[in-house]
Protein backbone atom coordinates (compact mmCIF):
# COMPACT_ATOMS: atom_id res chain seq x y z
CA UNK A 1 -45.12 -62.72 -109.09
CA UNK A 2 -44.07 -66.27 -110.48
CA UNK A 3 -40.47 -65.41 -110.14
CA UNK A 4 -41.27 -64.29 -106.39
CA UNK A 5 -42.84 -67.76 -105.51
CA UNK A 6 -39.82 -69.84 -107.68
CA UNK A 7 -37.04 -68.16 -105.59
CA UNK A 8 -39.19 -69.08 -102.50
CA UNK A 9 -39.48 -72.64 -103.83
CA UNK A 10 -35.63 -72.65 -104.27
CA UNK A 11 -34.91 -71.26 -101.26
CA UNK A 12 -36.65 -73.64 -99.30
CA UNK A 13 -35.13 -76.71 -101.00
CA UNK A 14 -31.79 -75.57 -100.15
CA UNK A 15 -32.82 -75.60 -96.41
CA UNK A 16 -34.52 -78.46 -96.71
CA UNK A 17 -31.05 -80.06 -97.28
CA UNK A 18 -30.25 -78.95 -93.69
CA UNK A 19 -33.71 -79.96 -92.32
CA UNK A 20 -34.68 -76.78 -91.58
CA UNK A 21 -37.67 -75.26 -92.72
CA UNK A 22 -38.74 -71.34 -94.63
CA UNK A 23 -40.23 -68.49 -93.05
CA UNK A 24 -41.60 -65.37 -95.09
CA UNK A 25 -41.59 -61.86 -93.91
CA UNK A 26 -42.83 -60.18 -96.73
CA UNK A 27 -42.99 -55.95 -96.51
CA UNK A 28 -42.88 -53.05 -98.53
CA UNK A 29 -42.61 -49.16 -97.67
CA UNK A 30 -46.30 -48.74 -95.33
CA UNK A 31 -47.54 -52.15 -95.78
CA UNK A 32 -50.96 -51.66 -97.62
CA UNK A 33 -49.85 -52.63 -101.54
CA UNK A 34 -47.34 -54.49 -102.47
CA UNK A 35 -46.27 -56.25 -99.77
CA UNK A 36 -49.87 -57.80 -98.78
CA UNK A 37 -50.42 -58.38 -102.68
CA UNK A 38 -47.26 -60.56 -102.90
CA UNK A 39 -48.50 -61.93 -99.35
CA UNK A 40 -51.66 -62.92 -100.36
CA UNK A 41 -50.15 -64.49 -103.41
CA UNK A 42 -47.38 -66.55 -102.09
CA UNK A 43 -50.59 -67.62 -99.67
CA UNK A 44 -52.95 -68.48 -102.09
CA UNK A 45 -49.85 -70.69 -104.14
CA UNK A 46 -48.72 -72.29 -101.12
CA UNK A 47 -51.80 -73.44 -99.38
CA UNK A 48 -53.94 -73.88 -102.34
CA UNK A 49 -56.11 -70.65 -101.46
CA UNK A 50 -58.51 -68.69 -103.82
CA UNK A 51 -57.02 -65.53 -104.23
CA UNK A 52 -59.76 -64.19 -102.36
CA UNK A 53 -59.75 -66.35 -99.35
CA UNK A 54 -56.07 -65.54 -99.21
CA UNK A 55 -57.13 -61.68 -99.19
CA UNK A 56 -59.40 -62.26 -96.68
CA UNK A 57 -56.97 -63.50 -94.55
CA UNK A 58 -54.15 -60.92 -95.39
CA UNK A 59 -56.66 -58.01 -94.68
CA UNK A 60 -57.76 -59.86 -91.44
CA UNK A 61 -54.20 -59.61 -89.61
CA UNK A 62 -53.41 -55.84 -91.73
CA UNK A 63 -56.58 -54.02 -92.03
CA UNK A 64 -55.05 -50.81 -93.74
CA UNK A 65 -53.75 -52.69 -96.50
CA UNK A 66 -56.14 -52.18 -99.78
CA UNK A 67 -54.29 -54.54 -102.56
CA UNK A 68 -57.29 -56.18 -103.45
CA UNK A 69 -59.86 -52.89 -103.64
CA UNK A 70 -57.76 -52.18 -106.51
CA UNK A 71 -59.02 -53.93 -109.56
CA UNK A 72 -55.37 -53.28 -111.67
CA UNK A 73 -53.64 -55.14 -108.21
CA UNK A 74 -56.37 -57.87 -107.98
CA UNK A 75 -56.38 -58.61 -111.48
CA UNK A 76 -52.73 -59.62 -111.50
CA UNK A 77 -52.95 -61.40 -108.41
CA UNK A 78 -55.39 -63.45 -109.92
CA UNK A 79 -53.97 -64.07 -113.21
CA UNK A 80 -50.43 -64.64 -111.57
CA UNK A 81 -52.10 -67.59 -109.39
CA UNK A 82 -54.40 -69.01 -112.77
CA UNK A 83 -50.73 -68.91 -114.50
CA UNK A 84 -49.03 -70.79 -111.41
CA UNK A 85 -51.82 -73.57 -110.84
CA UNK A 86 -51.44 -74.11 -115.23
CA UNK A 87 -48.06 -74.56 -115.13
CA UNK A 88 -48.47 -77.20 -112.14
CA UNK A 89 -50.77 -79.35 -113.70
């Protein structure tokens, strides 16, 4: 998921160059895995969000998506941010 969130970082700066600013659409196939896990994610990073709050908010606008129910998907959400927020400091 770090690799997800540095291209996103990258990506940004180089339209920051032209003032302009980023905006995600993130998806997969039906919309209730991977796509909301990387969504709550890139949330979580970006706004300085628990993991859970981000969930929270992910499942409020996409109900039928079930990431986080999954212990395997909200395990590596988790450690993914904990590994983010150490290398920032």
């Amino acid at each position: 998921m770090l690799h997800v969130l540095e291209w996103v970082r990258d990506e940004e700066a180089k339209l920051a160059e032209d003032d302009r600013s980023i905006c995600l659409y993130v998806h997969c196939q039906m919309g209730i895995n991977r796509g909301p896990l990387i969504a709550a994610f890139l949330l979580a990073a970006r706004q300085g969000l628990s993991g859970d709050e981000a969930w929270k908010r992910i499942k409020a606008s996409r109900p039928a998506a079930h990431s986080f129910e999954k212990a395997v998907y909200r395990e590596a959400c988790l450690r993914a941010l904990e590994a983010y927020r150490q290398r920032a400091c």
